[in-house]
PDB file of N, CA and C in Angstrom:
ATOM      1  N   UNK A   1      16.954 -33.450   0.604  1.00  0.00           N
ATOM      2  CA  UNK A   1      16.262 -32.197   0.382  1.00  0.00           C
ATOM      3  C   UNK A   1      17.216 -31.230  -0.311  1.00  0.00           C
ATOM      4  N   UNK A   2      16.826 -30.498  -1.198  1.00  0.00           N
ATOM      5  CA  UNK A   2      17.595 -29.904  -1.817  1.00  0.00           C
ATOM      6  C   UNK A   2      17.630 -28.291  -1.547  1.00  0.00           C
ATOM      7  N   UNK A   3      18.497 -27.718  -1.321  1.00  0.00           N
ATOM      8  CA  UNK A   3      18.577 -26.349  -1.064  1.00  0.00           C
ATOM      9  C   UNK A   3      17.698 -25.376  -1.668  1.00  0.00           C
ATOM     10  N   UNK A   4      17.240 -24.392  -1.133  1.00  0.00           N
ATOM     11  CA  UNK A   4      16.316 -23.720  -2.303  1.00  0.00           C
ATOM     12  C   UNK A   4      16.566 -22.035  -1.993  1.00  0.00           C
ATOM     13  N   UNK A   5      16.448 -21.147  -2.749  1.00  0.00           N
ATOM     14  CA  UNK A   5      17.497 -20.025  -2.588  1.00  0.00           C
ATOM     15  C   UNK A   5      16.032 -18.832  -3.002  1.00  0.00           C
ATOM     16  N   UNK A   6      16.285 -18.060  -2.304  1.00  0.00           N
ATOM     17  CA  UNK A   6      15.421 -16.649  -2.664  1.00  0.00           C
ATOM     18  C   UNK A   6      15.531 -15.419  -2.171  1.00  0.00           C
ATOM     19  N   UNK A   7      15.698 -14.622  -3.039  1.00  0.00           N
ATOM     20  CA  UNK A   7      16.100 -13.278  -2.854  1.00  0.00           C
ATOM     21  C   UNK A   7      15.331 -12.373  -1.843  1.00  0.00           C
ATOM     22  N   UNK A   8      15.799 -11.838  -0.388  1.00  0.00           N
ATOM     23  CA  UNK A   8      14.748 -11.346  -0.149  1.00  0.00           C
ATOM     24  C   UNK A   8      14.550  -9.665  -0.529  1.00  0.00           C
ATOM     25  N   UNK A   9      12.858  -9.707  -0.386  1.00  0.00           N
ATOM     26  CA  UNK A   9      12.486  -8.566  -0.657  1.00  0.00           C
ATOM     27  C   UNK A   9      12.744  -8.244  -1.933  1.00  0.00           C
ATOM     28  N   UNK A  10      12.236  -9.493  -2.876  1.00  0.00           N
ATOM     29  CA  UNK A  10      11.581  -9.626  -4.524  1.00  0.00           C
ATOM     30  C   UNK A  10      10.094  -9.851  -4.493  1.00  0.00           C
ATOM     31  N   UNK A  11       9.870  -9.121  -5.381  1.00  0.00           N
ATOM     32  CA  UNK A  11       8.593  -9.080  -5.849  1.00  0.00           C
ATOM     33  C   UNK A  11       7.794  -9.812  -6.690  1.00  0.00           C
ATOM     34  N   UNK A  12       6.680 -10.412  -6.426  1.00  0.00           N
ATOM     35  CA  UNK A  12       6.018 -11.295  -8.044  1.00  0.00           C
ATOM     36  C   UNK A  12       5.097 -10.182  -8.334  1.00  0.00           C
ATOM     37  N   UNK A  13       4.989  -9.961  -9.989  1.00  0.00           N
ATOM     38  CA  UNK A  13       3.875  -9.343  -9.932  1.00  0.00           C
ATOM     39  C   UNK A  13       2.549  -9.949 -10.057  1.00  0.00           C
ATOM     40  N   UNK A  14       1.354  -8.561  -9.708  1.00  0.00           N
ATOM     41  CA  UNK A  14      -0.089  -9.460  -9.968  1.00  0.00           C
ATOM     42  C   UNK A  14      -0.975  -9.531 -11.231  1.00  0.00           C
ATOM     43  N   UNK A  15      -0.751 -10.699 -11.347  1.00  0.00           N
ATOM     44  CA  UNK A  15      -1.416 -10.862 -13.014  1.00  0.00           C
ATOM     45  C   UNK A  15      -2.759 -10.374 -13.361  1.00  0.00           C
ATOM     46  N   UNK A  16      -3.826 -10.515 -12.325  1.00  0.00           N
ATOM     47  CA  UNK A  16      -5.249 -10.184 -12.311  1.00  0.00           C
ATOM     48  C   UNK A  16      -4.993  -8.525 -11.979  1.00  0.00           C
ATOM     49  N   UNK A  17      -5.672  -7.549 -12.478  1.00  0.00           N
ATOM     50  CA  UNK A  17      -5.502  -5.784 -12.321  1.00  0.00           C
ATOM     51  C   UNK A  17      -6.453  -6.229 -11.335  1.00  0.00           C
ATOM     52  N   UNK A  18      -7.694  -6.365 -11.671  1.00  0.00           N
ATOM     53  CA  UNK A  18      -8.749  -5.922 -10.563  1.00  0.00           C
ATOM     54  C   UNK A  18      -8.345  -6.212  -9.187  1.00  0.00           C
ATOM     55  N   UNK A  19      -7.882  -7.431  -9.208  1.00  0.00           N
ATOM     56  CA  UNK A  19      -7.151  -8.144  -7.401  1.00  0.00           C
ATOM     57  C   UNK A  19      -6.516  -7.176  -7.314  1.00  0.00           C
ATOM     58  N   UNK A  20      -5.588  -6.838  -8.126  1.00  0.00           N
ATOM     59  CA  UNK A  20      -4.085  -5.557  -7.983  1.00  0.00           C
ATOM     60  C   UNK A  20      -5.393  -4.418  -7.141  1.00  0.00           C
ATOM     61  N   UNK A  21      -6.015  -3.935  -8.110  1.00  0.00           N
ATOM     62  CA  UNK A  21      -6.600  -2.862  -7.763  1.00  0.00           C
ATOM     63  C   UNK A  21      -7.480  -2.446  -6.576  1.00  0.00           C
ATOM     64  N   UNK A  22      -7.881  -3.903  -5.795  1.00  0.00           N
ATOM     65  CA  UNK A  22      -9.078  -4.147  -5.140  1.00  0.00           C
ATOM     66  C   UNK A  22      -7.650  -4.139  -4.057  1.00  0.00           C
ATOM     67  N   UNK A  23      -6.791  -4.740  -3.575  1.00  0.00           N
ATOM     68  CA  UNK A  23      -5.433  -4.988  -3.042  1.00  0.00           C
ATOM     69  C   UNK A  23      -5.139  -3.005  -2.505  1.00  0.00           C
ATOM     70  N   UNK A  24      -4.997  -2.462  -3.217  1.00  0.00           N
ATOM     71  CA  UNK A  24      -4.274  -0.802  -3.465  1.00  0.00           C
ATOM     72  C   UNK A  24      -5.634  -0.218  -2.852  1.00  0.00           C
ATOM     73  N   UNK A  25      -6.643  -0.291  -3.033  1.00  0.00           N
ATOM     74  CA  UNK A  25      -7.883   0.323  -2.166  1.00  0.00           C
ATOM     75  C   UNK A  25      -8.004   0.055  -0.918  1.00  0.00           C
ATOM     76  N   UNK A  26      -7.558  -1.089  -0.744  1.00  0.00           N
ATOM     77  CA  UNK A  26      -7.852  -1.756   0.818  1.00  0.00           C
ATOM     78  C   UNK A  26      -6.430  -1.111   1.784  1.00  0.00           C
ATOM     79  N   UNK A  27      -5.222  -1.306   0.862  1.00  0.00           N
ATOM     80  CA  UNK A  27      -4.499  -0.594   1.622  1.00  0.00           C
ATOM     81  C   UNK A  27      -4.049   0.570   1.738  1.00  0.00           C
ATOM     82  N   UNK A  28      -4.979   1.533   0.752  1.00  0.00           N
ATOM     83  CA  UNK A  28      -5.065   2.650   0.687  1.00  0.00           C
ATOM     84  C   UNK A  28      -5.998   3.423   1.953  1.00  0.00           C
ATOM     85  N   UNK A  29      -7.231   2.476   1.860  1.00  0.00           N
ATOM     86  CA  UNK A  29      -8.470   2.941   3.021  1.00  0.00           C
ATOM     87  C   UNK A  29      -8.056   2.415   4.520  1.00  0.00           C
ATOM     88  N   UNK A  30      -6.398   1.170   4.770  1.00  0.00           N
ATOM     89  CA  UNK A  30      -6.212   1.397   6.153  1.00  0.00           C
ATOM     90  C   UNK A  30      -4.784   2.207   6.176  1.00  0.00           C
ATOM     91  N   UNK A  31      -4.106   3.147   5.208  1.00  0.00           N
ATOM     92  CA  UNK A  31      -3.456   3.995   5.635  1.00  0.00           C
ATOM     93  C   UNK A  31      -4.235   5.201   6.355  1.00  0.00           C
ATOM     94  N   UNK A  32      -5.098   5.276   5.693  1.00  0.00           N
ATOM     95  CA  UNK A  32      -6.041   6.781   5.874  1.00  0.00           C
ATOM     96  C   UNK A  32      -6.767   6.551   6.957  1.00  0.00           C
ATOM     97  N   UNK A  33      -7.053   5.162   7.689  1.00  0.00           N
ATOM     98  CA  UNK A  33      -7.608   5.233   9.079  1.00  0.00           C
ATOM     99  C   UNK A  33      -6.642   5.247  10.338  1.00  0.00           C
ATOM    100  N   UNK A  34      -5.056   4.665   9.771  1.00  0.00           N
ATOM    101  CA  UNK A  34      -4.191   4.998  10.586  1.00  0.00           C
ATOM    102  C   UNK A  34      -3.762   6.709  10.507  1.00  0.00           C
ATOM    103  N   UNK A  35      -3.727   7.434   9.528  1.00  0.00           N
ATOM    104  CA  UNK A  35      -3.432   8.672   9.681  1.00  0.00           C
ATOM    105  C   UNK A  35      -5.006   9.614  10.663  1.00  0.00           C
ATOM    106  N   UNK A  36      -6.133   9.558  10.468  1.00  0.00           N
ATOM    107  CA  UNK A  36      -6.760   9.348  11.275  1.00  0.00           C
ATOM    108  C   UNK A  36      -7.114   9.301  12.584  1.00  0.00           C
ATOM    109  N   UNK A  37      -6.890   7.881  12.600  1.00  0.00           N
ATOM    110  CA  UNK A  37      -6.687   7.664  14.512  1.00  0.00           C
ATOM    111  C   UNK A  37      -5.506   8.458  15.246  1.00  0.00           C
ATOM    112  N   UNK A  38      -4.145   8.863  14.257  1.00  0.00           N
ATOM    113  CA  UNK A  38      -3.034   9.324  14.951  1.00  0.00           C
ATOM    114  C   UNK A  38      -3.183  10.799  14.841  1.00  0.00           C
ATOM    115  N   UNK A  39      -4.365  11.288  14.176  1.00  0.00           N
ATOM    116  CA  UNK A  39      -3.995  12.172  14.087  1.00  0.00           C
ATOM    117  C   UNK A  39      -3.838  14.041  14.717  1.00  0.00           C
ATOM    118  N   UNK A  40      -4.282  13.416  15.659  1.00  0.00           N
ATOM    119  CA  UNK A  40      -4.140  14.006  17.014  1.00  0.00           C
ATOM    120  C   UNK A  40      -3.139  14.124  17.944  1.00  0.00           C
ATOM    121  N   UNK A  41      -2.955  12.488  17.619  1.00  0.00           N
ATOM    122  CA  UNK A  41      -1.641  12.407  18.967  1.00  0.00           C
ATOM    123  C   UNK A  41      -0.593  12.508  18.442  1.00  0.00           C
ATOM    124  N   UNK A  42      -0.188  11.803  17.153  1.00  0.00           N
ATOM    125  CA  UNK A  42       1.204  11.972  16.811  1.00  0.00           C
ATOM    126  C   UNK A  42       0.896  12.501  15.195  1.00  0.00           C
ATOM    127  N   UNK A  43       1.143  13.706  15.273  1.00  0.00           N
ATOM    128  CA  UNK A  43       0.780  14.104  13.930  1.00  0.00           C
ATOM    129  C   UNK A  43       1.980  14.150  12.749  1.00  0.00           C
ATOM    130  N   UNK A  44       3.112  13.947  12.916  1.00  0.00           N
ATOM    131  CA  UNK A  44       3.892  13.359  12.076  1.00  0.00           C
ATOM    132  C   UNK A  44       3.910  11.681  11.562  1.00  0.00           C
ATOM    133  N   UNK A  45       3.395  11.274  12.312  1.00  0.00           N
ATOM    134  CA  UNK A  45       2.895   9.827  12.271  1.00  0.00           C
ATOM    135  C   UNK A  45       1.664   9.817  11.153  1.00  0.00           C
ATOM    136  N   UNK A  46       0.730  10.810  11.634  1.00  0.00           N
ATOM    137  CA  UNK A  46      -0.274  10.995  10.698  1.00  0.00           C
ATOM    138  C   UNK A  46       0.180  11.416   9.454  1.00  0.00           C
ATOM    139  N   UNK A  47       0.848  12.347   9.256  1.00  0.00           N
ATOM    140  CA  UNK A  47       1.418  12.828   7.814  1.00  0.00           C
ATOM    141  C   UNK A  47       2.235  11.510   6.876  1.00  0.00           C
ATOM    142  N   UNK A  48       2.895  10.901   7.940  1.00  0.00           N
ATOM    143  CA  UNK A  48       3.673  10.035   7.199  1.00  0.00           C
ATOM    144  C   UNK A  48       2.318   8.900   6.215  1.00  0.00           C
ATOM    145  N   UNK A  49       1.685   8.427   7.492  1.00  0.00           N
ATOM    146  CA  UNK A  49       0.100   7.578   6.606  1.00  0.00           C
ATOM    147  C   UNK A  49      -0.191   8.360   5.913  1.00  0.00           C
ATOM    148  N   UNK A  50      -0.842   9.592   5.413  1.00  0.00           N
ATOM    149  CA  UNK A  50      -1.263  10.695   4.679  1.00  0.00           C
ATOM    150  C   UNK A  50      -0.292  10.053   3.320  1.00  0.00           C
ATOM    151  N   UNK A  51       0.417  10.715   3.748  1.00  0.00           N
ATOM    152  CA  UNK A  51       1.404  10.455   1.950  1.00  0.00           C
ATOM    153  C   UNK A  51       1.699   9.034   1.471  1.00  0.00           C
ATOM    154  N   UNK A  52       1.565   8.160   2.089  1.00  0.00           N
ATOM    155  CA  UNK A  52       1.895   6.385   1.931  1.00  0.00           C
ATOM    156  C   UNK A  52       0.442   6.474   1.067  1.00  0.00           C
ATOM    157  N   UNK A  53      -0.937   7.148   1.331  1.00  0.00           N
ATOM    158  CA  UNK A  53      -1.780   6.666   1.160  1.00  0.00           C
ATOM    159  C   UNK A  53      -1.860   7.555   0.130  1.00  0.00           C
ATOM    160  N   UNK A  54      -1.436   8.758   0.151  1.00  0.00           N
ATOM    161  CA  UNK A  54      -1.617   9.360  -1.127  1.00  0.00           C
ATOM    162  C   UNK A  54      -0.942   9.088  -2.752  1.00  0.00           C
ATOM    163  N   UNK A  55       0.263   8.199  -2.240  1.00  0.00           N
ATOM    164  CA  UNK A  55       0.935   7.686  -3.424  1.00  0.00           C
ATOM    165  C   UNK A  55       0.178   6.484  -3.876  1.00  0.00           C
ATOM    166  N   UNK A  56      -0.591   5.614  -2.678  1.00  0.00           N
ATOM    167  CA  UNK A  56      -1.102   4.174  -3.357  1.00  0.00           C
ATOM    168  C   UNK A  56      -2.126   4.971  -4.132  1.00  0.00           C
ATOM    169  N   UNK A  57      -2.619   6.023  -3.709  1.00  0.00           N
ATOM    170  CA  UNK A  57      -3.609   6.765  -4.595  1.00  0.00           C
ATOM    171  C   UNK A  57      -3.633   7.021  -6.027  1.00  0.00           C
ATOM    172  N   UNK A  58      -2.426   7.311  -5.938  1.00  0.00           N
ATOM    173  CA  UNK A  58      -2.137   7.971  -7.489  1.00  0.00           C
ATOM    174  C   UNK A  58      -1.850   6.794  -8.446  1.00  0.00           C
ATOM    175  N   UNK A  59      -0.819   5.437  -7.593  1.00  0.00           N
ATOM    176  CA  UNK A  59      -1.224   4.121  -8.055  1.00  0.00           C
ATOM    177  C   UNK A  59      -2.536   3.927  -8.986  1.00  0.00           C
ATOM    178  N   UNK A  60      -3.101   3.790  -7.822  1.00  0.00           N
ATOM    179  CA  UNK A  60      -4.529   3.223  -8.191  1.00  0.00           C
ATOM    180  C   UNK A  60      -5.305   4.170  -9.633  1.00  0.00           C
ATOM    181  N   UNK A  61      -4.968   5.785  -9.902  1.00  0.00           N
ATOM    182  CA  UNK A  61      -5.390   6.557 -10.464  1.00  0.00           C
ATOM    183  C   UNK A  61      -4.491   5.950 -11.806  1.00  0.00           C
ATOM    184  N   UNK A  62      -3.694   5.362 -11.912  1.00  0.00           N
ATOM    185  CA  UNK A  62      -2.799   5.626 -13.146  1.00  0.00           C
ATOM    186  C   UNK A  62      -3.655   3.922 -13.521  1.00  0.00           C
ATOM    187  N   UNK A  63      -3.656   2.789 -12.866  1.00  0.00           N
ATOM    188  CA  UNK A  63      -4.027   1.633 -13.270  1.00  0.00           C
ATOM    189  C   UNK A  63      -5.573   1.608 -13.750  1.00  0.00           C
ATOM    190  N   UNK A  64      -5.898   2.772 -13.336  1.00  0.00           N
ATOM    191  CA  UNK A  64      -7.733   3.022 -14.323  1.00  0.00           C
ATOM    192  C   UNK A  64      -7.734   3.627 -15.019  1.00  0.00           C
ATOM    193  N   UNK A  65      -7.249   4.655 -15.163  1.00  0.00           N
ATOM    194  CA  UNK A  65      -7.191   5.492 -16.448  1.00  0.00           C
ATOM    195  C   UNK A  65      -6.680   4.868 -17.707  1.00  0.00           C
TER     196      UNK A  65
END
C-alpha cells in the first residue's frame, strides 16, 4: 500500500454554481435558525450565527449577480 499524503484543511472547488449556490442557501437558512433558537438565551451566540450567515449572504449575492 502506498502512502498517500493530504493537506489538511484544503479545499476543492465546486465546479457546478447552482450545487455551489443551492449548498450557501442551505447553510445560510441553518445559520439563521441557529441564531434564532439562541437567541434569547445566549445572545452573543446568536450574533455570532447572525454574521456567519450574513457573509454566506453576501456570498451568495455576488455568485448571482
Amino acid at each position: 500500500m502506498e502512502n498517500q499524503y493530504c493537506k489538511v484543511g484544503s479545499v476543492s472547488p465546486m465546479i457546478n454554481s447552482s450545487k455551489e449556490i443551492s449548498f450557501l442557501e442551505c447553510q445560510y437558512q441553518s445559520f439563521m435558525d441557529k441564531a434564532t433558537s439562541k437567541k434569547y438565551s445566549d445572545s452573543k451566540l446568536a450574533e455570532f450565527f447572525e454574521l456567519k450567515a450574513s457573509k454566506i449572504q453576501k456570498i451568495i449575492q455576488t455568485l448571482t449577480h
